[in-house]
C-alpha atoms as a PDB file:
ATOM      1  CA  UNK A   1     135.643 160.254 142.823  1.00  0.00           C
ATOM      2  CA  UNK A   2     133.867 156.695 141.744  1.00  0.00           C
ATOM      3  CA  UNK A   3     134.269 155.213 138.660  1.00  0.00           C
ATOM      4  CA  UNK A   4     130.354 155.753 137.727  1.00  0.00           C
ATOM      5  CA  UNK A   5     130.824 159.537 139.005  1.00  0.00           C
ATOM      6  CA  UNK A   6     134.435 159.983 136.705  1.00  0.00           C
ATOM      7  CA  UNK A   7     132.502 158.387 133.925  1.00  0.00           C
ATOM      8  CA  UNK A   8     129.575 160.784 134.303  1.00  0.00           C
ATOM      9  CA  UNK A   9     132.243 163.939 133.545  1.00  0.00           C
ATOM     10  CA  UNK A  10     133.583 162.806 131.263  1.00  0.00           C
ATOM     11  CA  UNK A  11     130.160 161.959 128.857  1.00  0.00           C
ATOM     12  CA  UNK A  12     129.568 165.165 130.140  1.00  0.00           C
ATOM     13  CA  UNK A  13     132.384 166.824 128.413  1.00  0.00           C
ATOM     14  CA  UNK A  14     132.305 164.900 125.264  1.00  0.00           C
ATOM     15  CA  UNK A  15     128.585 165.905 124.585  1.00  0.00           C
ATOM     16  CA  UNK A  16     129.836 169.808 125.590  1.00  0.00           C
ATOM     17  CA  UNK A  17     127.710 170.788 128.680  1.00  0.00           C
ATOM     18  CA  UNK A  18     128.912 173.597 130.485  1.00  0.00           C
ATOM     19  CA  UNK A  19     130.588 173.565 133.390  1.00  0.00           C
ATOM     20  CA  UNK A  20     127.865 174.456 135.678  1.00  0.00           C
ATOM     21  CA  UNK A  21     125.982 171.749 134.331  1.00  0.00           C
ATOM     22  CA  UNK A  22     127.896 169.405 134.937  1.00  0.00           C
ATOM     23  CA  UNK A  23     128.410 170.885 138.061  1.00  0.00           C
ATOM     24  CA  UNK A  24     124.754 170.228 138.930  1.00  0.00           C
ATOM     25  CA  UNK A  25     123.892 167.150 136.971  1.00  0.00           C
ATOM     26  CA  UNK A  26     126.768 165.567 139.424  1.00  0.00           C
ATOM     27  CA  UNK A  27     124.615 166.766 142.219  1.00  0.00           C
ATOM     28  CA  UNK A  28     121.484 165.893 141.847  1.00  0.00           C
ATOM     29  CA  UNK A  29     122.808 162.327 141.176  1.00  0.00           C
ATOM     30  CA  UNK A  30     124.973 162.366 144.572  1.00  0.00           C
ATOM     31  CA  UNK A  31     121.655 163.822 146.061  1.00  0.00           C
ATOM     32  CA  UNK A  32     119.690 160.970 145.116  1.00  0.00           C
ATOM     33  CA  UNK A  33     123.070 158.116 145.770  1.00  0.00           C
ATOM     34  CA  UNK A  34     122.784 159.669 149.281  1.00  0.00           C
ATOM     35  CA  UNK A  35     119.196 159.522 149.666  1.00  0.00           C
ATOM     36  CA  UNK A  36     119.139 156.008 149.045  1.00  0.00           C
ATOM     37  CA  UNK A  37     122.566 155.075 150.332  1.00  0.00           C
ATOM     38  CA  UNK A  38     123.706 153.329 147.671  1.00  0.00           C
ATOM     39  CA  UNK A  39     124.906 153.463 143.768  1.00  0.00           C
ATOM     40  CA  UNK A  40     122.978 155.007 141.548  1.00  0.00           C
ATOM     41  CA  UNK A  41     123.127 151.911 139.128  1.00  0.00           C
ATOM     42  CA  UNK A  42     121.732 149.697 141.900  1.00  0.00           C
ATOM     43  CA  UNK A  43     118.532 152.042 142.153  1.00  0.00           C
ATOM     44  CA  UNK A  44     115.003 149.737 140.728  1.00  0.00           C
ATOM     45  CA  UNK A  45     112.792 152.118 138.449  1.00  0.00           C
ATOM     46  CA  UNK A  46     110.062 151.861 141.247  1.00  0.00           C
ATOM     47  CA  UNK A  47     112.894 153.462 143.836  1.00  0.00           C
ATOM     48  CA  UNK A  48     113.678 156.035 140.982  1.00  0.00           C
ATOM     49  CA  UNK A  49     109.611 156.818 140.292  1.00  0.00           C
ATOM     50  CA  UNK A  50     109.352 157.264 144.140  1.00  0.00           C
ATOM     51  CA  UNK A  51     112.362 159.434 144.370  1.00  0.00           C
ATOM     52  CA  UNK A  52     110.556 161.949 142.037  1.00  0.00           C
ATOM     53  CA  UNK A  53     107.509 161.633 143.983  1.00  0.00           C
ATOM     54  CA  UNK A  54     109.722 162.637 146.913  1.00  0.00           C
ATOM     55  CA  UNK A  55     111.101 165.780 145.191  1.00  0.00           C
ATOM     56  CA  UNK A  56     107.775 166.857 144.293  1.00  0.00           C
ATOM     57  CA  UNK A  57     105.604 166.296 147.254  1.00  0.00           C
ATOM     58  CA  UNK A  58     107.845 166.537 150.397  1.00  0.00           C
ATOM     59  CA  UNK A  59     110.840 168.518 149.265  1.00  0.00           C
ATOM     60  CA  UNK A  60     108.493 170.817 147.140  1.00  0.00           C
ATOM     61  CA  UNK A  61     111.281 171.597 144.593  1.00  0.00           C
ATOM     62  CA  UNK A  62     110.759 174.619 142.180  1.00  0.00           C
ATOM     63  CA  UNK A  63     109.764 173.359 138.692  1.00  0.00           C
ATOM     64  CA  UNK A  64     113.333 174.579 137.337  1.00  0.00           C
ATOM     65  CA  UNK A  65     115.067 172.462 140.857  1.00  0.00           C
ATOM     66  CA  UNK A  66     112.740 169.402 139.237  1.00  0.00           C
ATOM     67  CA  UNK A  67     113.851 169.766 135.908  1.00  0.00           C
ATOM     68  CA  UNK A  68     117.848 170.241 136.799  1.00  0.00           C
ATOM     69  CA  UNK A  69     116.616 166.658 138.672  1.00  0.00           C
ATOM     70  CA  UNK A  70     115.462 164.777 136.147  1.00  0.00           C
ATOM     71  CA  UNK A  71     118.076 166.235 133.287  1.00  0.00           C
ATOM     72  CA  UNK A  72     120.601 165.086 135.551  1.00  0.00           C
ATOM     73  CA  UNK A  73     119.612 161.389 136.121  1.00  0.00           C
ATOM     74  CA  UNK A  74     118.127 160.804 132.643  1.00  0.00           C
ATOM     75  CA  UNK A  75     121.639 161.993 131.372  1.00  0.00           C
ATOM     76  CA  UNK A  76     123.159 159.536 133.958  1.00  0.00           C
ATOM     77  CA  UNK A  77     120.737 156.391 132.816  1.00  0.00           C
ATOM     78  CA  UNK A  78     121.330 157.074 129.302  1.00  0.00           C
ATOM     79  CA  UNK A  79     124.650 157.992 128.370  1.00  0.00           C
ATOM     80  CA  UNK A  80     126.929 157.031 131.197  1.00  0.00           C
ATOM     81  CA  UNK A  81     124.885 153.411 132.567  1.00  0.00           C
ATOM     82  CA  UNK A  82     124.090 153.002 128.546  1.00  0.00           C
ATOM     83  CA  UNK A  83     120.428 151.977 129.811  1.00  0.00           C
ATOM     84  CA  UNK A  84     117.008 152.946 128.417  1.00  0.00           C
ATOM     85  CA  UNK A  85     114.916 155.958 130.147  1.00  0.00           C
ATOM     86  CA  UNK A  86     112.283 153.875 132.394  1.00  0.00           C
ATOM     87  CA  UNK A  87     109.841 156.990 133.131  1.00  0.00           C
ATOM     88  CA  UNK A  88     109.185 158.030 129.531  1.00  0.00           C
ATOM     89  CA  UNK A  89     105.855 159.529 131.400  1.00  0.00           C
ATOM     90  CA  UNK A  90     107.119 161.487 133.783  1.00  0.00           C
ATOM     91  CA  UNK A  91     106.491 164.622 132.605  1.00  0.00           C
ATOM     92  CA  UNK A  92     108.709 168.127 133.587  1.00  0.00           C
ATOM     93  CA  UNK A  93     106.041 170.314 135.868  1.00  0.00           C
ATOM     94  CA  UNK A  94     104.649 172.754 133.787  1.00  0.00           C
ATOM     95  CA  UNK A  95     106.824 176.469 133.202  1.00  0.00           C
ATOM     96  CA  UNK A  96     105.297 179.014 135.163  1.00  0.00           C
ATOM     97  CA  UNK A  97     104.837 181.605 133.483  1.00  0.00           C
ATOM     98  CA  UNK A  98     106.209 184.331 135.908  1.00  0.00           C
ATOM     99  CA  UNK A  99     106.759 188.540 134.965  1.00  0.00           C
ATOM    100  CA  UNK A 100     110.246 188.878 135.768  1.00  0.00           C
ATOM    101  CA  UNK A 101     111.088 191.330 138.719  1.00  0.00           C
ATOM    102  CA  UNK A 102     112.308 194.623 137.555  1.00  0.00           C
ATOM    103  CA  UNK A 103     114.233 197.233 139.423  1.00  0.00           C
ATOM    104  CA  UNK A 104     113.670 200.694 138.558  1.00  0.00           C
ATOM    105  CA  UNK A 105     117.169 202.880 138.676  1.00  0.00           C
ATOM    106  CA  UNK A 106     117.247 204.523 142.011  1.00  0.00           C
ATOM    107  CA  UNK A 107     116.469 200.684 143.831  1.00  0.00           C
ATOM    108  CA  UNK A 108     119.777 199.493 141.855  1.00  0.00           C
ATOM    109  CA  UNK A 109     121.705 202.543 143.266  1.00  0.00           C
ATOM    110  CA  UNK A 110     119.892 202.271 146.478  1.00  0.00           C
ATOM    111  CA  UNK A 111     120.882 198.652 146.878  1.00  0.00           C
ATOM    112  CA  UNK A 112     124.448 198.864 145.753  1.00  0.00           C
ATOM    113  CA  UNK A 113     125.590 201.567 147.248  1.00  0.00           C
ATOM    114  CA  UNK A 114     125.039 199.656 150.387  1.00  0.00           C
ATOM    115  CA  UNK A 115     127.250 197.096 149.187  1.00  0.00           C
ATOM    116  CA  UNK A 116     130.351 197.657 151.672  1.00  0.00           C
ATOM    117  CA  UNK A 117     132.879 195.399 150.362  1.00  0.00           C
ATOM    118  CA  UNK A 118     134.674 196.875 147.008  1.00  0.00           C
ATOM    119  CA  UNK A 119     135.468 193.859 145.252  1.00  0.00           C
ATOM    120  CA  UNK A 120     131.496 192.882 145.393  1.00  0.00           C
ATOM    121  CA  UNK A 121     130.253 196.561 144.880  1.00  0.00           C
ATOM    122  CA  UNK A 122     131.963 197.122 141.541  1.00  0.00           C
ATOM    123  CA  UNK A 123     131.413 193.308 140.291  1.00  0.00           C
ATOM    124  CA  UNK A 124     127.979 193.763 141.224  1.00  0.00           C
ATOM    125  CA  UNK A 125     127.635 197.446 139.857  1.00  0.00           C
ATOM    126  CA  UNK A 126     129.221 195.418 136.406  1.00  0.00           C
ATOM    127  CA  UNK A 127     126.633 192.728 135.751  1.00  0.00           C
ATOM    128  CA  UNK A 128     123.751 195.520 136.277  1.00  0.00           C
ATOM    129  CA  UNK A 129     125.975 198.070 133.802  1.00  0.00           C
ATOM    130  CA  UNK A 130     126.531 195.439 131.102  1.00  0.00           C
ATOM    131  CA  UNK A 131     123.669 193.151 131.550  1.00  0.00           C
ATOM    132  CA  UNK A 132     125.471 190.049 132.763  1.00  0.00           C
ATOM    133  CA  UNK A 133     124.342 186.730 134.667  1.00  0.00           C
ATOM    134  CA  UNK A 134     126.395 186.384 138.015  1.00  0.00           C
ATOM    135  CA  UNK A 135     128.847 183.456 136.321  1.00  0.00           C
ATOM    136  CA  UNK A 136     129.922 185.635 133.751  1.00  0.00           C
ATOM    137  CA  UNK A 137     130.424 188.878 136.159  1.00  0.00           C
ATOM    138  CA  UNK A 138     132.590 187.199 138.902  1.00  0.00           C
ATOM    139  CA  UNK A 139     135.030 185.284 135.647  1.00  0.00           C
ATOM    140  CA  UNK A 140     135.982 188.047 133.750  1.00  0.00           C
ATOM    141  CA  UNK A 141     139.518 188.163 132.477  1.00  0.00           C
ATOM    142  CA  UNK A 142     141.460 191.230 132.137  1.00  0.00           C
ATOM    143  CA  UNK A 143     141.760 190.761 128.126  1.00  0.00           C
ATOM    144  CA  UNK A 144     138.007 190.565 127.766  1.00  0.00           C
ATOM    145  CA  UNK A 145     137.924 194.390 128.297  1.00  0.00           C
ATOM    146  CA  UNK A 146     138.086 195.574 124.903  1.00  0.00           C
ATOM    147  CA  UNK A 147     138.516 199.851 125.808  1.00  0.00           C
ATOM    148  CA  UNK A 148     139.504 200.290 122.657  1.00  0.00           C
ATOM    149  CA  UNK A 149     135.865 199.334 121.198  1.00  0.00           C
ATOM    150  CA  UNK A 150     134.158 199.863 124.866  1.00  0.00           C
ATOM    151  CA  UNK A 151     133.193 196.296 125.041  1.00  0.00           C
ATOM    152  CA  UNK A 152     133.094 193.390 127.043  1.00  0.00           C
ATOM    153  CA  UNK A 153     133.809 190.072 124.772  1.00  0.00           C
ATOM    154  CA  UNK A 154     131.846 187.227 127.105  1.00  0.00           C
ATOM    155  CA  UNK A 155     133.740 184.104 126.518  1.00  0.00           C
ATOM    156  CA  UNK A 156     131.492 180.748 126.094  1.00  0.00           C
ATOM    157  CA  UNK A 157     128.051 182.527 128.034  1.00  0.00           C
ATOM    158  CA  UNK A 158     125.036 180.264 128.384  1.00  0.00           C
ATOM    159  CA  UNK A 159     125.002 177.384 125.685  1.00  0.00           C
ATOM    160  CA  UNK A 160     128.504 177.956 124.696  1.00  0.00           C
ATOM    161  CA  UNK A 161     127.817 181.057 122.769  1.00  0.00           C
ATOM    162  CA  UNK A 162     130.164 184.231 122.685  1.00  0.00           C
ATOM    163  CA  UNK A 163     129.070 187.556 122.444  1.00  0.00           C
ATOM    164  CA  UNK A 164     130.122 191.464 123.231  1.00  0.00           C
ATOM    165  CA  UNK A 165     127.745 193.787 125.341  1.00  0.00           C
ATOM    166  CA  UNK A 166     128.732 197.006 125.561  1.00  0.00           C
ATOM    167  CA  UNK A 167     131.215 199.161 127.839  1.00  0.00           C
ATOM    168  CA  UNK A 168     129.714 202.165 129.866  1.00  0.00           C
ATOM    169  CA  UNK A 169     132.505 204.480 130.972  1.00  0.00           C
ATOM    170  CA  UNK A 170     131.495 204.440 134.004  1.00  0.00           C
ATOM    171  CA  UNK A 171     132.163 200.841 134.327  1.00  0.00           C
ATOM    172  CA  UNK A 172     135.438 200.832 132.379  1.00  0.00           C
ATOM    173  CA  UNK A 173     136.960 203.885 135.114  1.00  0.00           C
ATOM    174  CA  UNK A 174     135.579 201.281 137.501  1.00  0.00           C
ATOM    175  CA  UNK A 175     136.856 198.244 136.572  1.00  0.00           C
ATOM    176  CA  UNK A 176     140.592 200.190 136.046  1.00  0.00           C
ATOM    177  CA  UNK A 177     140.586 201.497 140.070  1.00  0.00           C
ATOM    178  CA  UNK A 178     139.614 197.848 141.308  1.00  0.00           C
ATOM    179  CA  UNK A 179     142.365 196.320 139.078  1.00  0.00           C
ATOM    180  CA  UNK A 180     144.900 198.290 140.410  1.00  0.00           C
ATOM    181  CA  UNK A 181     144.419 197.126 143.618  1.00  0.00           C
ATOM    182  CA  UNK A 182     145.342 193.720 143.168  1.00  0.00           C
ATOM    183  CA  UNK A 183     146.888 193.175 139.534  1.00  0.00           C
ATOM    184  CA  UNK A 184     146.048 190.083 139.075  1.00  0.00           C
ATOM    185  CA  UNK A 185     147.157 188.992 135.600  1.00  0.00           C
ATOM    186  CA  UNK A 186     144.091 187.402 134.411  1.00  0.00           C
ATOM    187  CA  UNK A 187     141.243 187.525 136.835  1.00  0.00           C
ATOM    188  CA  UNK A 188     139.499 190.462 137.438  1.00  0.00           C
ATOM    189  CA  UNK A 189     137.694 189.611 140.227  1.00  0.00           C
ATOM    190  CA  UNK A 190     139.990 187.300 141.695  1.00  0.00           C
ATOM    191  CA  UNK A 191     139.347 184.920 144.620  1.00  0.00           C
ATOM    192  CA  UNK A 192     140.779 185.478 148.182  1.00  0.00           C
ATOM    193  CA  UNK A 193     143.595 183.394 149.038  1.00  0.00           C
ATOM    194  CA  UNK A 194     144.470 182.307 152.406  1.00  0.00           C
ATOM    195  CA  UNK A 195     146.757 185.006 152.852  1.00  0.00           C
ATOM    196  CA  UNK A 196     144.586 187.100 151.598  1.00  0.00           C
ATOM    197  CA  UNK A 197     146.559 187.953 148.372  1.00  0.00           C
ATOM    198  CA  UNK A 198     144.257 188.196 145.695  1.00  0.00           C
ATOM    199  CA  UNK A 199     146.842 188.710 143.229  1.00  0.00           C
ATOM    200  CA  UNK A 200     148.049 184.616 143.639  1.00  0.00           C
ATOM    201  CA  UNK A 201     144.501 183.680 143.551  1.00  0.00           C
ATOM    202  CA  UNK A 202     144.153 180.308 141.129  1.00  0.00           C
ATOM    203  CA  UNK A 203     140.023 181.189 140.579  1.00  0.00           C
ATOM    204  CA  UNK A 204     137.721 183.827 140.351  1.00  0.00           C
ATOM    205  CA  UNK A 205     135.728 184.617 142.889  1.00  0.00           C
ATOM    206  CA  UNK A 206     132.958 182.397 144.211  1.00  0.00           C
ATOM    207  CA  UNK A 207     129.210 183.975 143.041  1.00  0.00           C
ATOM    208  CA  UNK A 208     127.988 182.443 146.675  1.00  0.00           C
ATOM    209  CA  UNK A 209     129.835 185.506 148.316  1.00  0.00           C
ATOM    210  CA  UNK A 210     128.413 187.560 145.669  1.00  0.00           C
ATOM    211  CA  UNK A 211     124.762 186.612 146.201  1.00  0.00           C
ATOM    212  CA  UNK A 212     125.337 187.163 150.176  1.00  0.00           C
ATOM    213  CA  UNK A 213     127.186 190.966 149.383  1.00  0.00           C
ATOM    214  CA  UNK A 214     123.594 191.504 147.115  1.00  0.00           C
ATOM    215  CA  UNK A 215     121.438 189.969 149.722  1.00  0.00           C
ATOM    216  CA  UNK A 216     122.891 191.642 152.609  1.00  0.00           C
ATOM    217  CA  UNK A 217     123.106 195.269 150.628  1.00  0.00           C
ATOM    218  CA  UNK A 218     119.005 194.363 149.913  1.00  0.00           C
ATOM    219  CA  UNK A 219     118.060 193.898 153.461  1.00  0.00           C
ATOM    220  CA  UNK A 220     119.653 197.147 154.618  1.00  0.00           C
ATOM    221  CA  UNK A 221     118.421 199.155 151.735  1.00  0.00           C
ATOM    222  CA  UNK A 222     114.546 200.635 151.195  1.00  0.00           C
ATOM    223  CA  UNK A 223     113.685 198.226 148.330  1.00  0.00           C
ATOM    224  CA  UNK A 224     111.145 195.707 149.678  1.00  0.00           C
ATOM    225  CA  UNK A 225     110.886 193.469 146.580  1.00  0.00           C
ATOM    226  CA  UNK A 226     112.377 190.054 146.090  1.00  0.00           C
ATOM    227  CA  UNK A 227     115.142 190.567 144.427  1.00  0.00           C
ATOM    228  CA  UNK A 228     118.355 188.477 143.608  1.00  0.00           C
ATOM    229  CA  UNK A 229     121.329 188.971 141.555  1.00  0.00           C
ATOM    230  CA  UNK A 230     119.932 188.137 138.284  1.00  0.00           C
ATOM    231  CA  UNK A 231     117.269 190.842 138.811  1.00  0.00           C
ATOM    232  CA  UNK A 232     119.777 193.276 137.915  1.00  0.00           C
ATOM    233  CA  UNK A 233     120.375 191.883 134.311  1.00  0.00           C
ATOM    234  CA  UNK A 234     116.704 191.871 133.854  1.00  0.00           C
ATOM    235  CA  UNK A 235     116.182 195.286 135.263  1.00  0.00           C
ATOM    236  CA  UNK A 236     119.144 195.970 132.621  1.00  0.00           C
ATOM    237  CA  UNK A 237     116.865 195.026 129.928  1.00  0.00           C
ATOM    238  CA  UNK A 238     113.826 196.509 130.518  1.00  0.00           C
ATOM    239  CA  UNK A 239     115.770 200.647 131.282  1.00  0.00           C
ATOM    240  CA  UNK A 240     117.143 199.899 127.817  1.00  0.00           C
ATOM    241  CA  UNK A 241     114.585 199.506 126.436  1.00  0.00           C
ATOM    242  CA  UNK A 242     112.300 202.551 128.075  1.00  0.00           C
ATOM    243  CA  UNK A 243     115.012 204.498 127.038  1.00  0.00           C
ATOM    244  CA  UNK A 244     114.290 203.706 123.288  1.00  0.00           C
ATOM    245  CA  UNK A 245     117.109 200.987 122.772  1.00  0.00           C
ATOM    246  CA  UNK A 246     115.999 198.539 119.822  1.00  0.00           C
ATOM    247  CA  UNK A 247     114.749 195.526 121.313  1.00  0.00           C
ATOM    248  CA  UNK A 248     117.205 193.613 118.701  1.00  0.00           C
ATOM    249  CA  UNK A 249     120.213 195.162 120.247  1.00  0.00           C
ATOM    250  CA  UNK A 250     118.861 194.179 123.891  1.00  0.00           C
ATOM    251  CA  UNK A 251     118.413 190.544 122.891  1.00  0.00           C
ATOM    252  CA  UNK A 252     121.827 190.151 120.978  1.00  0.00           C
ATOM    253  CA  UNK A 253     123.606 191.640 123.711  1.00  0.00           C
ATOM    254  CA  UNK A 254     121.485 189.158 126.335  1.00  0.00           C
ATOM    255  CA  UNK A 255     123.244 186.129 124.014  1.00  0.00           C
ATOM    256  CA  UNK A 256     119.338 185.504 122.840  1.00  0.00           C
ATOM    257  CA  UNK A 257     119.653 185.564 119.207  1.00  0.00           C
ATOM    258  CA  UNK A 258     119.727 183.505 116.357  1.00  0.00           C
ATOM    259  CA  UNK A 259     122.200 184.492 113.110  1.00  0.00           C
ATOM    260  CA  UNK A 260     119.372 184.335 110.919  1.00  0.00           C
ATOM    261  CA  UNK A 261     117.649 187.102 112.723  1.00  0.00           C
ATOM    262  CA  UNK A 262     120.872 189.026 113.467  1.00  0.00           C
ATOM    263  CA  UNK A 263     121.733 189.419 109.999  1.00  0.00           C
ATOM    264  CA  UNK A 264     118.104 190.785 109.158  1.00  0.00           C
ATOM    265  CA  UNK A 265     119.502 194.175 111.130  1.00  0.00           C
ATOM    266  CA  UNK A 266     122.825 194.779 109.617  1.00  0.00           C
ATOM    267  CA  UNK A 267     122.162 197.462 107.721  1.00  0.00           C
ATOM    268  CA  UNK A 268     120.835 199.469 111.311  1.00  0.00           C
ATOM    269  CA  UNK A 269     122.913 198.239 113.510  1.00  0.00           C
ATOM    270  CA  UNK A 270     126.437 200.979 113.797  1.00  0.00           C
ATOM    271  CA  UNK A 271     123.710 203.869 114.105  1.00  0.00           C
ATOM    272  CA  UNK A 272     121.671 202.329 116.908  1.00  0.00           C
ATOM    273  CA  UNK A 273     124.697 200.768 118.477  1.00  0.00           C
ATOM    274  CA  UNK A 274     126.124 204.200 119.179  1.00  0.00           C
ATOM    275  CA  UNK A 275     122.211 206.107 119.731  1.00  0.00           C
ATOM    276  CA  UNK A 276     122.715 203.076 122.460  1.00  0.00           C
ATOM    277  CA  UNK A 277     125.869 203.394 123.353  1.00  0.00           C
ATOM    278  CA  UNK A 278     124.977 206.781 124.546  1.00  0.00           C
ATOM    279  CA  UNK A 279     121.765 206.202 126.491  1.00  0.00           C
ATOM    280  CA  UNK A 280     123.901 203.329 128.582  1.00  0.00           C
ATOM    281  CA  UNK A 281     126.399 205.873 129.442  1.00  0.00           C
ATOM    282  CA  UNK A 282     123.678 208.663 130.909  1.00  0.00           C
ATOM    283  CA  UNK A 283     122.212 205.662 132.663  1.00  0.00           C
ATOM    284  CA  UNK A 284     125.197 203.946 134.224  1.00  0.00           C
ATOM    285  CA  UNK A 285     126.686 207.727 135.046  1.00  0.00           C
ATOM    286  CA  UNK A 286     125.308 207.809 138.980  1.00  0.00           C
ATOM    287  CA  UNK A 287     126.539 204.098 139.804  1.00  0.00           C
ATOM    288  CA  UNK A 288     128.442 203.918 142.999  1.00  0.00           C
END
């Protein structure tokens, strides 16, 4: 690792970004090091304007690909090279404003019961159960199930934030049969070593072999939309709430709420928890 590159992680971490954003804030500056072959502190603002230009009109990034760009670099120039931002006009390309794609129930059974590996079947049957985003499905530890309280604590989601979703049964019996298969002590999901022990694994599992399990289980199932991973936590959503879920409880247990408007609810928030509780269990009863 360079100097400029070590220094990068390290502003990084002081300022708390995740680790998937630093993750890709270090790429898109190798990216651009690579594309001009050189430093990224020996790049001219006219070489830097261009390379935009570049990601725009022949690369054809996605506006969120364009944004994770320029986040990246800015965050390079200005805390790590201690320079000032030379495009203060370049402007981010303008949010599409996209429905997201929903699933109805019998495409999420359709798709993963033709998931064939276990490991990915039940992670993946998880993050559609509890509403989760793919990073916090494939790193969950054995003492965030809380069976107890039939909840899932998720430790440091998006932004740093904690927050519980709730437990389906289903799930929980679930998660219990795919632990005792490997026992790891912490992970469980746990990666494949090269002996194929998962039970020494050092990491969870990757969420690259995750996507592929979902994208290959997709292709050989009836569903013809575009779907991805993350359509299952938005598919999550939207069931909840055609089953009569509060809305509130949907967005605190998507980590999208604010204290101010959570403690506006208190005084519903036991009954409709366990009205909820309910209508996630009749839901998540038919998973594979």
């Amino acid at each position: 690792m360079t100097p400029l590159r070590q220094r990068m992680v390290e502003d990084m971490q002081l300022r708390g970004l995740s680790a998937h954003t630093q993750r890709a804030y270090v790429r898109v500056v190798r990216q651009m090091a690579e594309y001009y072959d050189r430093s990224p502190d020996r790049i001219s603002e006219e070489e830097l304007r261009a390379y935009f230009l570049y990601l725009k009109n022949e690369r054809e990034l996605s506006r969120s690909s364009c944004t994770i760009a320029l986040c990246g670099i800015r965050f390079l120039y200005e805390y790590s090279l201690k320079r000032q931002w030379p495009l203060h006009n370049l402007i981010r390309p303008k949010q599409e404003k996209k429905m997201p794609l929903v699933l109805s129930t019998e495409e999420v059974v359709d798709i993963l019961s033709r998931v064939r590996l276990p490991h990915y079947r039940v992670c993946l049957s998880t993050i559609y159960a509890c509403g989760l985003r793919i990073s916090e499905g494939v790193s969950l530890r054995v003492p965030n199930i809380d069976s107890a309280r039939m909840q899932i604590h998720i430790r440091l989601g998006k932004g740093n934030k904690d927050r519980y979703v709730p437990l389906p049964n289903q799930t929980l019996a679930q998660l219990r049969c795919h632990w005792q298969i490997h026992r790891h002590p912490v992970w469980l999901f746990p990666a494949r070593t090269r002996g194929g022990a998962r039970a020494e694994a050092q990491t969870a599992m990757s969420p690259e072999g995750v996507r592929e399990a979902f994208k290959a289980a997709l292709a050989e199932s009836k569903v013809t939309k575009a779907a991805t991973v993350h359509t299952l936590r938005h598919s999550w959503a939207t069931h909840l709430l055609e089953a009569g879920v509060h809305l509130r409880l949907i967005q605190l247990w998507l980590g999208h709420s604010s204290p101010k408007t959570t403690a506006l609810y208190t005084h519903m928030t036991r009954k409709a928890e366990e009205v909820a509780l309910d209508t996630i269990n009749d839901l998540m009863a038919n998973l594979p």
